[in-house]
Protein backbone atom coordinates (compact mmCIF):
# COMPACT_ATOMS: atom_id res chain seq x y z
CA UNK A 1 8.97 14.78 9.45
CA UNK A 2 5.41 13.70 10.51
CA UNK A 3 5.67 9.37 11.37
CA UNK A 4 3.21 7.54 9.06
CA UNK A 5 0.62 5.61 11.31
CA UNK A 6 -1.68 2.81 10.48
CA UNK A 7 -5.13 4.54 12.29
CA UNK A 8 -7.13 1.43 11.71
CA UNK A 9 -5.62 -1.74 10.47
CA UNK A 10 -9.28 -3.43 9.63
CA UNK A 11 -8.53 -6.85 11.30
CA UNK A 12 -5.01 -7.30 9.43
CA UNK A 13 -1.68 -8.07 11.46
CA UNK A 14 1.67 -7.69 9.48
CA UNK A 15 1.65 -11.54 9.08
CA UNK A 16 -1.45 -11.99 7.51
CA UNK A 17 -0.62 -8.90 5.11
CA UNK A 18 2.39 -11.01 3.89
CA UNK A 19 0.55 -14.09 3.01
CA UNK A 20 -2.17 -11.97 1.01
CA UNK A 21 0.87 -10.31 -1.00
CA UNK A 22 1.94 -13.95 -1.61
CA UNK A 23 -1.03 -14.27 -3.78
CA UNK A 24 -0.85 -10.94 -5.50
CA UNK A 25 0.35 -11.50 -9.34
CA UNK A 26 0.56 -7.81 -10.72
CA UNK A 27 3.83 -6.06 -9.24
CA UNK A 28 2.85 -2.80 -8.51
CA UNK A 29 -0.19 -3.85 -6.12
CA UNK A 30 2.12 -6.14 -4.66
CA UNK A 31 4.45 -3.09 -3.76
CA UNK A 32 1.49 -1.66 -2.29
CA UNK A 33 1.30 -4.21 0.22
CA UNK A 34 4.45 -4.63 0.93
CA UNK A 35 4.48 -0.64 2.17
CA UNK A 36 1.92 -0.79 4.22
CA UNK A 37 3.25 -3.72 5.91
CA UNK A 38 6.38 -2.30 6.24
CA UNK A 39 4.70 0.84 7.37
CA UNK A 40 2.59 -1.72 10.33
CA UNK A 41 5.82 -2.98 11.31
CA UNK A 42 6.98 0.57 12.08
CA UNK A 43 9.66 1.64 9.53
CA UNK A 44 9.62 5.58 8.55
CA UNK A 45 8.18 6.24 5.34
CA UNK A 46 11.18 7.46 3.72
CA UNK A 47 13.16 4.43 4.52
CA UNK A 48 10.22 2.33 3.45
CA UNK A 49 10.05 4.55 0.09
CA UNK A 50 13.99 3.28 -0.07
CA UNK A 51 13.08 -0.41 0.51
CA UNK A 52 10.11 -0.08 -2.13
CA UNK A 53 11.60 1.61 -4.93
CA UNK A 54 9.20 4.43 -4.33
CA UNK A 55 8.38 7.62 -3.48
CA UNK A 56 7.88 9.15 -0.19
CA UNK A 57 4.29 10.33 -1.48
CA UNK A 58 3.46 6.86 -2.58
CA UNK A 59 3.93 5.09 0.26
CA UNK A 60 1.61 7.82 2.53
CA UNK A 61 -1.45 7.62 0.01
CA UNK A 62 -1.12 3.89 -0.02
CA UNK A 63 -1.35 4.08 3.90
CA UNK A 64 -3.96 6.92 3.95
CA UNK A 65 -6.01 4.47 1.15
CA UNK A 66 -5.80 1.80 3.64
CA UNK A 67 -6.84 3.74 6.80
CA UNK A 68 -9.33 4.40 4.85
CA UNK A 69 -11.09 1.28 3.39
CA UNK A 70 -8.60 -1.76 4.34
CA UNK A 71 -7.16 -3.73 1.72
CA UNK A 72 -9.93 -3.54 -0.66
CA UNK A 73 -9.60 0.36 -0.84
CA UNK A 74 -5.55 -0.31 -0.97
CA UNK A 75 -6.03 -2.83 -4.13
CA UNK A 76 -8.51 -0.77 -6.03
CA UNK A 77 -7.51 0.60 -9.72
CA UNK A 78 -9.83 3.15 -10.80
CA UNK A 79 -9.13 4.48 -14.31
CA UNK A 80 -9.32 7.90 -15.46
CA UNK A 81 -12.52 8.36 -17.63
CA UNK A 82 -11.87 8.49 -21.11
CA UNK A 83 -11.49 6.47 -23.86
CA UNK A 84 -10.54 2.38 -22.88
CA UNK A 85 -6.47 2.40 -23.50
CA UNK A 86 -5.53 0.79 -27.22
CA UNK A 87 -3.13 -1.81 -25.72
């Protein structure tokens, strides 16, 4: 199985990442975080997947995300188009 790597961590250490998740209210961005700092400090994906409560899958697009655009790109929601949801 192919280690997950942080390629470019955009200025954030595994301490700061903590004290931004602090701040995070919704839970499931928050578990974002909290894989990719788990993923910095240089636990296997599977375990972190474990540790999470998700899946293996997850936890690599959430680190590919943030290779890609930091934590900006890691928070971002982007709804499907389509009619705004009724609740």
């Amino acid at each position: 199985m192919k280690r997950l790597k942080i390629t470019n961590d955009h200025g954030w250490t595994p301490r700061t990442l903590r004290k931004q998740e602090r701040k995070i209210k919704d839970a499931s961005l928050r578990a974002r975080v909290t894989a990719v700092c788990l993923v910095m400090e240089g636990y296997l994906g599977k375990d972190v997947a474990k540790m999470v409560n998700l899946c293996r899958q997850s936890v690599a697009l959430y680190v590919s995300r943030f290779n890609e655009g930091g934590l900006d790109r890691l928070l971002d929601r982007r709804l499907p188009p389509g009619r705004v949801p009724f609740l």
